[in-house]
ModelCIF file with pLDDT and N, C-alpha, C, O atoms, coordinates in Angstrom:
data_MODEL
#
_entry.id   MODEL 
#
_entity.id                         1 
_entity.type                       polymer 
_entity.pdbx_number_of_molecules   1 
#
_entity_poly.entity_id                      1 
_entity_poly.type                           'polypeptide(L)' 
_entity_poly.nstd_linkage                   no 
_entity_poly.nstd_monomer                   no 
_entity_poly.pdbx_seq_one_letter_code       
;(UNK)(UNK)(UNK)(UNK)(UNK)(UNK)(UNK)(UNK)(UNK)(UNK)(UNK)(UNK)(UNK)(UNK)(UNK)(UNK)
(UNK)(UNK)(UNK)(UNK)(UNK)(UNK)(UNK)(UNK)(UNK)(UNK)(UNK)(UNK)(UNK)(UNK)(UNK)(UNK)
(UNK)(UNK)(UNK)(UNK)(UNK)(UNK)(UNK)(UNK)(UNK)(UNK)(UNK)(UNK)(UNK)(UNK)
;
_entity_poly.pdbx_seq_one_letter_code_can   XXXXXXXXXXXXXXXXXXXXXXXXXXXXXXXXXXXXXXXXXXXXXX 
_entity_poly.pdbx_strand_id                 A 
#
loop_
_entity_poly_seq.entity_id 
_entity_poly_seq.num 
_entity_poly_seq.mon_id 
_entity_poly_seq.hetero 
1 1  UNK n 
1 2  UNK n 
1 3  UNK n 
1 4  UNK n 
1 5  UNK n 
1 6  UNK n 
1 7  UNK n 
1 8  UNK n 
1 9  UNK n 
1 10 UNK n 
1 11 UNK n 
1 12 UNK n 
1 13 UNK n 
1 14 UNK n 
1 15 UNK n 
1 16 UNK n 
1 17 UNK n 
1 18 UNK n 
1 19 UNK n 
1 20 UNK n 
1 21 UNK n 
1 22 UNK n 
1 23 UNK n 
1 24 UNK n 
1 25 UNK n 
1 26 UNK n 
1 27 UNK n 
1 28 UNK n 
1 29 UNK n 
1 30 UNK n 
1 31 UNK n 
1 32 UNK n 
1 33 UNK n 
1 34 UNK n 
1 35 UNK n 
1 36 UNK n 
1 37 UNK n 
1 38 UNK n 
1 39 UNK n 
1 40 UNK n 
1 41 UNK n 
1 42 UNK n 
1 43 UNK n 
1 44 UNK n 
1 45 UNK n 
1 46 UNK n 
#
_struct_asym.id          A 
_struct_asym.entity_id   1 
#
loop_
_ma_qa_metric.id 
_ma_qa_metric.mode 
_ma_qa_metric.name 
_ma_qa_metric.software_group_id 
_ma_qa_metric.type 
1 global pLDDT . pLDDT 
2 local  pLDDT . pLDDT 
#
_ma_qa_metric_global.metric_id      1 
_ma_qa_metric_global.metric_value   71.87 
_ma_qa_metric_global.model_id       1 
_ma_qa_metric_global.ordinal_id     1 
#
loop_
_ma_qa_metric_local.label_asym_id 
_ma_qa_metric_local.label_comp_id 
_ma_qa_metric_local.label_seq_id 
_ma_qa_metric_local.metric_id 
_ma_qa_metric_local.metric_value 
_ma_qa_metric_local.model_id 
_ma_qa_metric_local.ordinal_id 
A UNK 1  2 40.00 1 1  
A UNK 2  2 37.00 1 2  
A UNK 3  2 33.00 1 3  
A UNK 4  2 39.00 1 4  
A UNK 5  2 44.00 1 5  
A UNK 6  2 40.00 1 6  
A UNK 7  2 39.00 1 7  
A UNK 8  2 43.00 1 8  
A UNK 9  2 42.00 1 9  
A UNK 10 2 42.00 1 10 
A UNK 11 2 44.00 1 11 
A UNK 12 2 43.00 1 12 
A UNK 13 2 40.00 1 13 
A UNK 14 2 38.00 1 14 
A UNK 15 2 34.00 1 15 
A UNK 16 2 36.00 1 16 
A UNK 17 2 32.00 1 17 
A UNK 18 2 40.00 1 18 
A UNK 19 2 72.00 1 19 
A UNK 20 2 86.00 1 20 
A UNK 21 2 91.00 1 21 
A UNK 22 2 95.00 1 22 
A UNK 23 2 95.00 1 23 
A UNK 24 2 97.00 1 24 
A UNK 25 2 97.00 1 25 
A UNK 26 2 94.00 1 26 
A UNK 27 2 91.00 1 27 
A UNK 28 2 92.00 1 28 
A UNK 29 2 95.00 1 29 
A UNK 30 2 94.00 1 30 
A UNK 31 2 90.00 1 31 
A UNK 32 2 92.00 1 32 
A UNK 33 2 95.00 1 33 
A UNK 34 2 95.00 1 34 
A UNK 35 2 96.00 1 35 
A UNK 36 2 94.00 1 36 
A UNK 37 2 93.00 1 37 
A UNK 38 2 94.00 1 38 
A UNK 39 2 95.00 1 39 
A UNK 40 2 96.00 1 40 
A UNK 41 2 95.00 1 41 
A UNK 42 2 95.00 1 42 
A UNK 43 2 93.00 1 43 
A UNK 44 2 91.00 1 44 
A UNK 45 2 92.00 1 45 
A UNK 46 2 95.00 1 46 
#
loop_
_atom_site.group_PDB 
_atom_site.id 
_atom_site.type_symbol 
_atom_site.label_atom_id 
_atom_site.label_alt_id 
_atom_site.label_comp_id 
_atom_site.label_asym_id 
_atom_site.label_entity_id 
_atom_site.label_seq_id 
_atom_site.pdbx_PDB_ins_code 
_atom_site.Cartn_x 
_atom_site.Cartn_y 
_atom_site.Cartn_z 
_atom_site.occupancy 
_atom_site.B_iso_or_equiv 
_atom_site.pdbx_formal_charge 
_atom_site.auth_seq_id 
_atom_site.auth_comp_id 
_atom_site.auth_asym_id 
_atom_site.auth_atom_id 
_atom_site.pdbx_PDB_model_num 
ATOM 1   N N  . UNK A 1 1  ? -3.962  31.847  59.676 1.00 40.00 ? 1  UNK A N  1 
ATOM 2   C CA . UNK A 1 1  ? -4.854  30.882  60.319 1.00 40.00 ? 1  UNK A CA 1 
ATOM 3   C C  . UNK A 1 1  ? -4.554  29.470  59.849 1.00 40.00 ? 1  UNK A C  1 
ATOM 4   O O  . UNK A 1 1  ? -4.543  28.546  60.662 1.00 40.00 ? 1  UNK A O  1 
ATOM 5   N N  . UNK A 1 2  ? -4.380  29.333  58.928 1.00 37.00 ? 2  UNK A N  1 
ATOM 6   C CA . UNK A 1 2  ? -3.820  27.686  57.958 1.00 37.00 ? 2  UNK A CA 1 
ATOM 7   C C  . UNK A 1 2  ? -2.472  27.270  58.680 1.00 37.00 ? 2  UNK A C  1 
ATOM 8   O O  . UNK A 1 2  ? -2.142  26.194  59.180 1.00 37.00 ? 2  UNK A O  1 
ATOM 9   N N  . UNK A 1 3  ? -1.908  28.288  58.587 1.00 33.00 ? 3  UNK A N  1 
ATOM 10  C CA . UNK A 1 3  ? -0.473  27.611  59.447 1.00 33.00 ? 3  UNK A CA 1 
ATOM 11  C C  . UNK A 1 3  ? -0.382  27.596  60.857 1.00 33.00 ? 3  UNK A C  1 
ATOM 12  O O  . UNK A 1 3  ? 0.461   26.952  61.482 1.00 33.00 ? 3  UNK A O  1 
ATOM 13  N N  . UNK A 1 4  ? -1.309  28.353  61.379 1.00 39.00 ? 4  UNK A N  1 
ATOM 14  C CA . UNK A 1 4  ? -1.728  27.974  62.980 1.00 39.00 ? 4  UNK A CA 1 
ATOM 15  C C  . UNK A 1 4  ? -2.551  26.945  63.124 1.00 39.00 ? 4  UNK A C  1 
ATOM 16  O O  . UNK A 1 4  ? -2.539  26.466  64.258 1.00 39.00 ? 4  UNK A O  1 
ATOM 17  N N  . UNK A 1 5  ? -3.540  26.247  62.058 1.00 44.00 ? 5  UNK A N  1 
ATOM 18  C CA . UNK A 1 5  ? -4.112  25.227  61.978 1.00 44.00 ? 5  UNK A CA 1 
ATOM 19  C C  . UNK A 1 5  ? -3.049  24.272  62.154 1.00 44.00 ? 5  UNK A C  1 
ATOM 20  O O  . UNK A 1 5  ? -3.012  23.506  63.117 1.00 44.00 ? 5  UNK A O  1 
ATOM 21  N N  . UNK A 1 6  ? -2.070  24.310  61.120 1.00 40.00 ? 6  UNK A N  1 
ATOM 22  C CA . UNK A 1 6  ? -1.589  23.138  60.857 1.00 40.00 ? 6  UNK A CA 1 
ATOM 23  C C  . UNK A 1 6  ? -0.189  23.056  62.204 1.00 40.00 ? 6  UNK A C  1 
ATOM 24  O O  . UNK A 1 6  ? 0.133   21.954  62.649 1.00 40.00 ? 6  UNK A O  1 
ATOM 25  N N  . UNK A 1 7  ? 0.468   24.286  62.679 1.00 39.00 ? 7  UNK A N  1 
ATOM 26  C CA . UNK A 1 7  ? 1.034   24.061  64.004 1.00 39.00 ? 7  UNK A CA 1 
ATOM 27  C C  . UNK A 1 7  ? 0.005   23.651  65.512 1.00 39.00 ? 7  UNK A C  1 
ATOM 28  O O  . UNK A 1 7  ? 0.523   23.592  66.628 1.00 39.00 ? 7  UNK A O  1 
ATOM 29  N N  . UNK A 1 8  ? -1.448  23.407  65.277 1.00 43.00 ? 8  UNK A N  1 
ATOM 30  C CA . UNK A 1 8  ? -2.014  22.986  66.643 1.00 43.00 ? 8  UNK A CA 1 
ATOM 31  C C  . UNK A 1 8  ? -1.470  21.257  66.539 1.00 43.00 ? 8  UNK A C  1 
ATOM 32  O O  . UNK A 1 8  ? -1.060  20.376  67.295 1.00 43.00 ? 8  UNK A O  1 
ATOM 33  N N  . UNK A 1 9  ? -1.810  21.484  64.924 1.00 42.00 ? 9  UNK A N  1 
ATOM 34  C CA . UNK A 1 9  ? -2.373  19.684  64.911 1.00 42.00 ? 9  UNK A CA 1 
ATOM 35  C C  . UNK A 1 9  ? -0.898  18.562  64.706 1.00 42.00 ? 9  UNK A C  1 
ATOM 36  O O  . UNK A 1 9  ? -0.876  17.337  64.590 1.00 42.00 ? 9  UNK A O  1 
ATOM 37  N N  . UNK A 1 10 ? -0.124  19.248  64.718 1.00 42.00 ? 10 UNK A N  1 
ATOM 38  C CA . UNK A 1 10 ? 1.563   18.555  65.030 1.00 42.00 ? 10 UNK A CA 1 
ATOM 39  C C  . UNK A 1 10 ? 1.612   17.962  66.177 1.00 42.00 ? 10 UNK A C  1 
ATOM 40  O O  . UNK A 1 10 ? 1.107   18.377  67.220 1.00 42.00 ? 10 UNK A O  1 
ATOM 41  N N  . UNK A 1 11 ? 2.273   16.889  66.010 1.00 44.00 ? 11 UNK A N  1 
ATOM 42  C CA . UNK A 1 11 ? 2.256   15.624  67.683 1.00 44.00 ? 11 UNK A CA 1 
ATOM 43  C C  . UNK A 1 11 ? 3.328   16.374  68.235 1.00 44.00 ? 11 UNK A C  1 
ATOM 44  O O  . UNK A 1 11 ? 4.274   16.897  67.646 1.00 44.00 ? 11 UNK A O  1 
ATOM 45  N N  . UNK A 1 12 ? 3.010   16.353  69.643 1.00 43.00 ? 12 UNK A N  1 
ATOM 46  C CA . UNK A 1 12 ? 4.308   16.608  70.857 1.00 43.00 ? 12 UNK A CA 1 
ATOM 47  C C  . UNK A 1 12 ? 5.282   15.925  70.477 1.00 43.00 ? 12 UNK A C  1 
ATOM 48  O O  . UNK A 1 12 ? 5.401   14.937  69.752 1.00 43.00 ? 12 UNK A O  1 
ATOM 49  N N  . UNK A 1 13 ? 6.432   16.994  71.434 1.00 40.00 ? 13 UNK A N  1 
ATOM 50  C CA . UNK A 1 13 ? 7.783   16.414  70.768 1.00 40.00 ? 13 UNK A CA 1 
ATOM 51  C C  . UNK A 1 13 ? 8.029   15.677  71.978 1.00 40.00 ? 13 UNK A C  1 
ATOM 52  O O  . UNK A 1 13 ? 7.004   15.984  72.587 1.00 40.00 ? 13 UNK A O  1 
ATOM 53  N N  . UNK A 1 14 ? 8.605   14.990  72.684 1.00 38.00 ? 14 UNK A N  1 
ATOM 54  C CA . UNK A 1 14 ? 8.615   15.060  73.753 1.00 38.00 ? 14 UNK A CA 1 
ATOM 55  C C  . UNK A 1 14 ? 10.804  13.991  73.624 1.00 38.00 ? 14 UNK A C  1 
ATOM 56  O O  . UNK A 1 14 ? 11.287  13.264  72.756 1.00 38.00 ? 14 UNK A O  1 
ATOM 57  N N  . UNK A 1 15 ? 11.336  14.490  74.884 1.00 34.00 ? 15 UNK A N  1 
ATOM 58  C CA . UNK A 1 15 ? 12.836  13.804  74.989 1.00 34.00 ? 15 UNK A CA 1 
ATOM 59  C C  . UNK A 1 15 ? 12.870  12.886  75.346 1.00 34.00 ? 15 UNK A C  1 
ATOM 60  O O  . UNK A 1 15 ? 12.327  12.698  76.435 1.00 34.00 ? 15 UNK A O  1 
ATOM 61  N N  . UNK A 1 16 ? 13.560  11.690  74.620 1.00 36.00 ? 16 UNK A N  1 
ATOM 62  C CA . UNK A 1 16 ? 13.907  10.278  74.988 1.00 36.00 ? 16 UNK A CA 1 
ATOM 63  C C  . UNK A 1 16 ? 14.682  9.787   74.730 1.00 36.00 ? 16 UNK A C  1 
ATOM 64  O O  . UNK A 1 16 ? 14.721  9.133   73.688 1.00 36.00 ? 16 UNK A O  1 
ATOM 65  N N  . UNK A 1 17 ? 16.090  9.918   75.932 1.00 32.00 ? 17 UNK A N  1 
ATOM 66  C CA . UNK A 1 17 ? 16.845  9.439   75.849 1.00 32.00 ? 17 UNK A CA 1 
ATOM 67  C C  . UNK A 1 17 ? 18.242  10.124  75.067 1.00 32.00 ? 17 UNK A C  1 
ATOM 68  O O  . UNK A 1 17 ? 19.300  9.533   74.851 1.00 32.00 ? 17 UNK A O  1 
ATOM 69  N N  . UNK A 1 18 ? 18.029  11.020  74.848 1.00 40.00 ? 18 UNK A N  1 
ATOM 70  C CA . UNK A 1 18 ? 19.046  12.107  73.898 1.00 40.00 ? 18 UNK A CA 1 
ATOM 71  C C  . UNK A 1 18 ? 18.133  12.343  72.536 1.00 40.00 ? 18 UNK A C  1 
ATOM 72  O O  . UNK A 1 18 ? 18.637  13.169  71.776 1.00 40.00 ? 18 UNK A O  1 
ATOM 73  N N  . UNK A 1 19 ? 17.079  11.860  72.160 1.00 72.00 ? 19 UNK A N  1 
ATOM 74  C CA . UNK A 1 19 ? 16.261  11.260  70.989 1.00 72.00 ? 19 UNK A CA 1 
ATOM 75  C C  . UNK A 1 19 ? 14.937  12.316  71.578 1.00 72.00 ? 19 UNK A C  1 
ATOM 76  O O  . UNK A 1 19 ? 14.627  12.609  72.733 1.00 72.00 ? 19 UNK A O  1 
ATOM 77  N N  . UNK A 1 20 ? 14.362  12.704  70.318 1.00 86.00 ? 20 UNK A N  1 
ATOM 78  C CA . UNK A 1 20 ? 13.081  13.116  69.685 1.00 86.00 ? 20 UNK A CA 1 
ATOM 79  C C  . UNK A 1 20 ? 12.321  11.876  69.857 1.00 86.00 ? 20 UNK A C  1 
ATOM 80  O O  . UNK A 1 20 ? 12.862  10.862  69.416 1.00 86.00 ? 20 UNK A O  1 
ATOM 81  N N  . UNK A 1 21 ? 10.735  11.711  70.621 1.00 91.00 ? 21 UNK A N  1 
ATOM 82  C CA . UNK A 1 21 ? 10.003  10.839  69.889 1.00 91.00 ? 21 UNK A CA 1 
ATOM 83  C C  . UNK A 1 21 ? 8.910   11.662  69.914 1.00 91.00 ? 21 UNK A C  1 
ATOM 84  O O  . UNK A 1 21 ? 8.613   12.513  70.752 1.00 91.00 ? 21 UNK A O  1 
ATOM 85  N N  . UNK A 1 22 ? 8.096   11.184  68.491 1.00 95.00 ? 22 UNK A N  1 
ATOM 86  C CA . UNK A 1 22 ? 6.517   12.059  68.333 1.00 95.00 ? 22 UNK A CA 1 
ATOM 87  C C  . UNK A 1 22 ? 5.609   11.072  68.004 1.00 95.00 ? 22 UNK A C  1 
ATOM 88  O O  . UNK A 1 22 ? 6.012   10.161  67.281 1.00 95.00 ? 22 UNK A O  1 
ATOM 89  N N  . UNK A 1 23 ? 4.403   11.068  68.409 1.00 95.00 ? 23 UNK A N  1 
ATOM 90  C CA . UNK A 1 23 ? 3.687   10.298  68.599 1.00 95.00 ? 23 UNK A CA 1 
ATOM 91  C C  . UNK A 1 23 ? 2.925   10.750  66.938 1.00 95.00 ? 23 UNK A C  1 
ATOM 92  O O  . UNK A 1 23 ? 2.854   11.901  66.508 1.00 95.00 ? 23 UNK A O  1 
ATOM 93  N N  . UNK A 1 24 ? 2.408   9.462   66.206 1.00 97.00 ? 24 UNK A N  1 
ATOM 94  C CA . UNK A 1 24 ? 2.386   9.566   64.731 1.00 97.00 ? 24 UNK A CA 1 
ATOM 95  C C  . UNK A 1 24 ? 0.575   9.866   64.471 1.00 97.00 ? 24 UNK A C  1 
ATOM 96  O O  . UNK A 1 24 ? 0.093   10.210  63.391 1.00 97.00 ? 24 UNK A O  1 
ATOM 97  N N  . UNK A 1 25 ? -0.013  9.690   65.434 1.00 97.00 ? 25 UNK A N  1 
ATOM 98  C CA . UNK A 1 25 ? -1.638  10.483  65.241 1.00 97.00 ? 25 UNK A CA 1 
ATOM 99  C C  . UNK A 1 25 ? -2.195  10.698  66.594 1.00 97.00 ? 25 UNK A C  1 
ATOM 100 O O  . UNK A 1 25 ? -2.144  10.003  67.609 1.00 97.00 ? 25 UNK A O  1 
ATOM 101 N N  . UNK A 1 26 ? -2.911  12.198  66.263 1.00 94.00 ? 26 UNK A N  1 
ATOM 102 C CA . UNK A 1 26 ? -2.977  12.978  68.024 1.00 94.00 ? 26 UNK A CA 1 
ATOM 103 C C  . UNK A 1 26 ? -4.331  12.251  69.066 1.00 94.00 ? 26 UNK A C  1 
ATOM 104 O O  . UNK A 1 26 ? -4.865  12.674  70.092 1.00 94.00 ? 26 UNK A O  1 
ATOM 105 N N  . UNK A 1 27 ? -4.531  11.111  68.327 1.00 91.00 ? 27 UNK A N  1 
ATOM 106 C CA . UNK A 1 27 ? -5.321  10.160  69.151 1.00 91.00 ? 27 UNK A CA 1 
ATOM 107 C C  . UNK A 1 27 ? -5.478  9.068   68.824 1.00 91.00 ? 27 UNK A C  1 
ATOM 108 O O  . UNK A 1 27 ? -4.994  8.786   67.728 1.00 91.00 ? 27 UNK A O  1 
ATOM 109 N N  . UNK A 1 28 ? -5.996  8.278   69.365 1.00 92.00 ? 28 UNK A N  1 
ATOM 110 C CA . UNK A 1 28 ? -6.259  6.718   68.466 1.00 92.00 ? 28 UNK A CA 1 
ATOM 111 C C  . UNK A 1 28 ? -5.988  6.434   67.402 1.00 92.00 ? 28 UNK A C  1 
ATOM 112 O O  . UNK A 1 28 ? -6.666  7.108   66.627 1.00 92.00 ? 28 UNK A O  1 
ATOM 113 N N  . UNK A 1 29 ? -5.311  5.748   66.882 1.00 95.00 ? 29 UNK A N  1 
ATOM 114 C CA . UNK A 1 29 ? -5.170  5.081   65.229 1.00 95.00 ? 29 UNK A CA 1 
ATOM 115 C C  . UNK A 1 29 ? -6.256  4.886   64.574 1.00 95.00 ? 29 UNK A C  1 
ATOM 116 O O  . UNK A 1 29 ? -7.326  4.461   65.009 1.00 95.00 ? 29 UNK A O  1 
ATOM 117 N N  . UNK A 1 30 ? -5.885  5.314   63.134 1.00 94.00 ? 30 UNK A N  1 
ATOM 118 C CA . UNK A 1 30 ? -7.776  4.929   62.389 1.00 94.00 ? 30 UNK A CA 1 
ATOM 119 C C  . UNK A 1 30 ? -7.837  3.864   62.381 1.00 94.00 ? 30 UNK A C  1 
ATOM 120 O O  . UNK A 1 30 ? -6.922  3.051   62.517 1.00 94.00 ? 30 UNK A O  1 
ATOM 121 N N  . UNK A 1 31 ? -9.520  3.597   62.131 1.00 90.00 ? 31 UNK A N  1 
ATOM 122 C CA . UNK A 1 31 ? -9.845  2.352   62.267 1.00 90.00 ? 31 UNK A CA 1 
ATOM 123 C C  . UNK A 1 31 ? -10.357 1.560   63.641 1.00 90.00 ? 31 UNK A C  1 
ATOM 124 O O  . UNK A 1 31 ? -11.417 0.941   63.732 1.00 90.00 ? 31 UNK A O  1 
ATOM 125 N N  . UNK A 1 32 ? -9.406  1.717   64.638 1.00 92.00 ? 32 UNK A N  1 
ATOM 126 C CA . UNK A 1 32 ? -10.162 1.324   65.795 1.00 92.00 ? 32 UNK A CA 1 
ATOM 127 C C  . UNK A 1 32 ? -9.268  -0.412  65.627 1.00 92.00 ? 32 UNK A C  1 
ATOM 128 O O  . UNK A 1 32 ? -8.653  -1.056  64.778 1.00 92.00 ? 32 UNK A O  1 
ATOM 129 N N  . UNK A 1 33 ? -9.710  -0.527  67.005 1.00 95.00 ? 33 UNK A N  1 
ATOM 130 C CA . UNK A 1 33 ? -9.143  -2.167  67.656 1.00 95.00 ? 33 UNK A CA 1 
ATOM 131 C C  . UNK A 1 33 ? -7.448  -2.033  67.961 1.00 95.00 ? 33 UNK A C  1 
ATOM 132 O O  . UNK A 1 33 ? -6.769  -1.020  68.127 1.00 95.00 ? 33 UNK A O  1 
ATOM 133 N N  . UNK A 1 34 ? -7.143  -3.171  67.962 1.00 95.00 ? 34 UNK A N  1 
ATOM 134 C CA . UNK A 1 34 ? -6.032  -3.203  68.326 1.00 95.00 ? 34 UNK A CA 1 
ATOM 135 C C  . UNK A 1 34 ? -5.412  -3.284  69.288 1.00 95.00 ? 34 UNK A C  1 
ATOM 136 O O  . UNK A 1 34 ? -5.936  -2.522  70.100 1.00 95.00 ? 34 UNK A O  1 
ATOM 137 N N  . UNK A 1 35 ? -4.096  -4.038  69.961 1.00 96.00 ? 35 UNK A N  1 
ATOM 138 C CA . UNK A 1 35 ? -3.685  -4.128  71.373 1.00 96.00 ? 35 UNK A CA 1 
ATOM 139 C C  . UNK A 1 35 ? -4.256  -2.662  72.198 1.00 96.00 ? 35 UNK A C  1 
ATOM 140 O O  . UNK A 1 35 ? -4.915  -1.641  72.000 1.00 96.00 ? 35 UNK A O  1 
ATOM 141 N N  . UNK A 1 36 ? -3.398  -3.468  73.361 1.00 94.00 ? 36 UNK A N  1 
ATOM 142 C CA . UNK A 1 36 ? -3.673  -2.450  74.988 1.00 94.00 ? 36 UNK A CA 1 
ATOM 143 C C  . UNK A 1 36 ? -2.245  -2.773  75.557 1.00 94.00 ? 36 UNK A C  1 
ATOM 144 O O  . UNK A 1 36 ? -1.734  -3.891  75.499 1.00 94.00 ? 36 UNK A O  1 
ATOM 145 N N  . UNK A 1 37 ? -1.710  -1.757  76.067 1.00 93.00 ? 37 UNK A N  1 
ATOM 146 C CA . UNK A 1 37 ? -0.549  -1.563  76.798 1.00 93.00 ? 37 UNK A CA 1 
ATOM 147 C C  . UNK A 1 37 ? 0.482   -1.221  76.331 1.00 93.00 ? 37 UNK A C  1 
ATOM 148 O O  . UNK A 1 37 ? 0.578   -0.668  75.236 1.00 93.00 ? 37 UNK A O  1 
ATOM 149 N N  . UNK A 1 38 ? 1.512   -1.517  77.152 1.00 94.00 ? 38 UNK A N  1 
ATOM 150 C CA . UNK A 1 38 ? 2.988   -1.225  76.557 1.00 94.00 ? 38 UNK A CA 1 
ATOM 151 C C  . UNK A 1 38 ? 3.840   -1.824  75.343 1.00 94.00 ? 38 UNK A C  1 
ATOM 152 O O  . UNK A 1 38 ? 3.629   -3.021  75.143 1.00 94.00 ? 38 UNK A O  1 
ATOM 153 N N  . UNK A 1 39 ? 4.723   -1.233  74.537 1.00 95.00 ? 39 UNK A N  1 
ATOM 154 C CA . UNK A 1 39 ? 5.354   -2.385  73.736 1.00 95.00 ? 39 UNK A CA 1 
ATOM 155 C C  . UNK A 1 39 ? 5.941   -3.624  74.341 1.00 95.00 ? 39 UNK A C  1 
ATOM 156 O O  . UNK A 1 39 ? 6.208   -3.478  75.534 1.00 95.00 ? 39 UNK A O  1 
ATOM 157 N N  . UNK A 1 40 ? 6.221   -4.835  73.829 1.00 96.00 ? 40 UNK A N  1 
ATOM 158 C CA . UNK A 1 40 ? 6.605   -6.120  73.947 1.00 96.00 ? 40 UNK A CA 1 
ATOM 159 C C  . UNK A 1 40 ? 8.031   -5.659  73.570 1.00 96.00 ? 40 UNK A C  1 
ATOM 160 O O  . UNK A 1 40 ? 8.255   -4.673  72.868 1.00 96.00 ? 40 UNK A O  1 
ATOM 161 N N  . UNK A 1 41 ? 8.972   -6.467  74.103 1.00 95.00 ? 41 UNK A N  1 
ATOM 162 C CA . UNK A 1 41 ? 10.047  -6.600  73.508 1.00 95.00 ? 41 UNK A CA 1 
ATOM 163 C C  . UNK A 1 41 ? 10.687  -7.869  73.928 1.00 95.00 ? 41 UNK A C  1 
ATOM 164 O O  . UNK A 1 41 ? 10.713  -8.318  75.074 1.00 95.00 ? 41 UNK A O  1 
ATOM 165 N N  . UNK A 1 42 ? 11.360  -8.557  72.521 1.00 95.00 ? 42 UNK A N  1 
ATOM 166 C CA . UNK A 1 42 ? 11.471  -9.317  73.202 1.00 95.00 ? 42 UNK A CA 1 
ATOM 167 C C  . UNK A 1 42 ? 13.618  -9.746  73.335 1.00 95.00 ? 42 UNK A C  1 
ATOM 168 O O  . UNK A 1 42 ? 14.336  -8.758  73.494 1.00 95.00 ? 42 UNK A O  1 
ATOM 169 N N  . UNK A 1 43 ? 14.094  -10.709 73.277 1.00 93.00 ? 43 UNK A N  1 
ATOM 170 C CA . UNK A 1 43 ? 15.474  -11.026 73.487 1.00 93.00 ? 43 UNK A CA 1 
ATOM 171 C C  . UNK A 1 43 ? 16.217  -10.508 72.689 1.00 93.00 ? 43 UNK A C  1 
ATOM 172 O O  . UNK A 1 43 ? 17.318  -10.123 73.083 1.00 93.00 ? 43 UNK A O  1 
ATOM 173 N N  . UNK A 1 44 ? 15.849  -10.354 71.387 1.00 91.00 ? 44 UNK A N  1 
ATOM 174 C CA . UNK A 1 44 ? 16.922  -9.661  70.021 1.00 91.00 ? 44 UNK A CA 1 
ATOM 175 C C  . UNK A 1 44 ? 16.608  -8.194  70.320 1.00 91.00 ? 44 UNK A C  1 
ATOM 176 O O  . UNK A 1 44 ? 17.597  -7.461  70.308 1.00 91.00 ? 44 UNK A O  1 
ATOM 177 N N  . UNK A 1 45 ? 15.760  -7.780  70.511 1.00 92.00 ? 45 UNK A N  1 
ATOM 178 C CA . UNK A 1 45 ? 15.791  -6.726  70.938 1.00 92.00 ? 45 UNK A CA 1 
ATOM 179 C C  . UNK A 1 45 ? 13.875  -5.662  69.972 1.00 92.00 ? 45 UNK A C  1 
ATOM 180 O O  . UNK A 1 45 ? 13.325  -4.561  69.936 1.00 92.00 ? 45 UNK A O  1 
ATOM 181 N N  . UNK A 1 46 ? 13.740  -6.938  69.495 1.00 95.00 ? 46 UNK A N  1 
ATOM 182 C CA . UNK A 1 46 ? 12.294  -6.490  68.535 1.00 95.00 ? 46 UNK A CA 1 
ATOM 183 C C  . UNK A 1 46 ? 11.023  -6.270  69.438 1.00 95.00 ? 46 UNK A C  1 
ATOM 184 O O  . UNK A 1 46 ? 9.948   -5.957  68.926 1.00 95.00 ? 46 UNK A O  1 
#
């Protein structure tokens, strides 16, 4: 049961681009606030 606990609560893996990305908490960030939308990027590539 502990290790089925702890395999629910693992972020999706999901494919990007030949690349793994996982999303780093399975809802909102603690704390609260913070932007809305997509990342910025800007000319260098940040």
């Amino acid at each position: 049961m502990a290790f089925a606990a702890l395999a629910a609560s693992l972020p999706k893996v999901h494919a990007a681009g030949g690349l793994a990305r996982l999303a780093l908490w399975p809802g909102r960030p603690p704390g609260g606030g913070g932007p809305e939308g997509a990342l910025v990027q800007d000319d260098s590539g940040a």
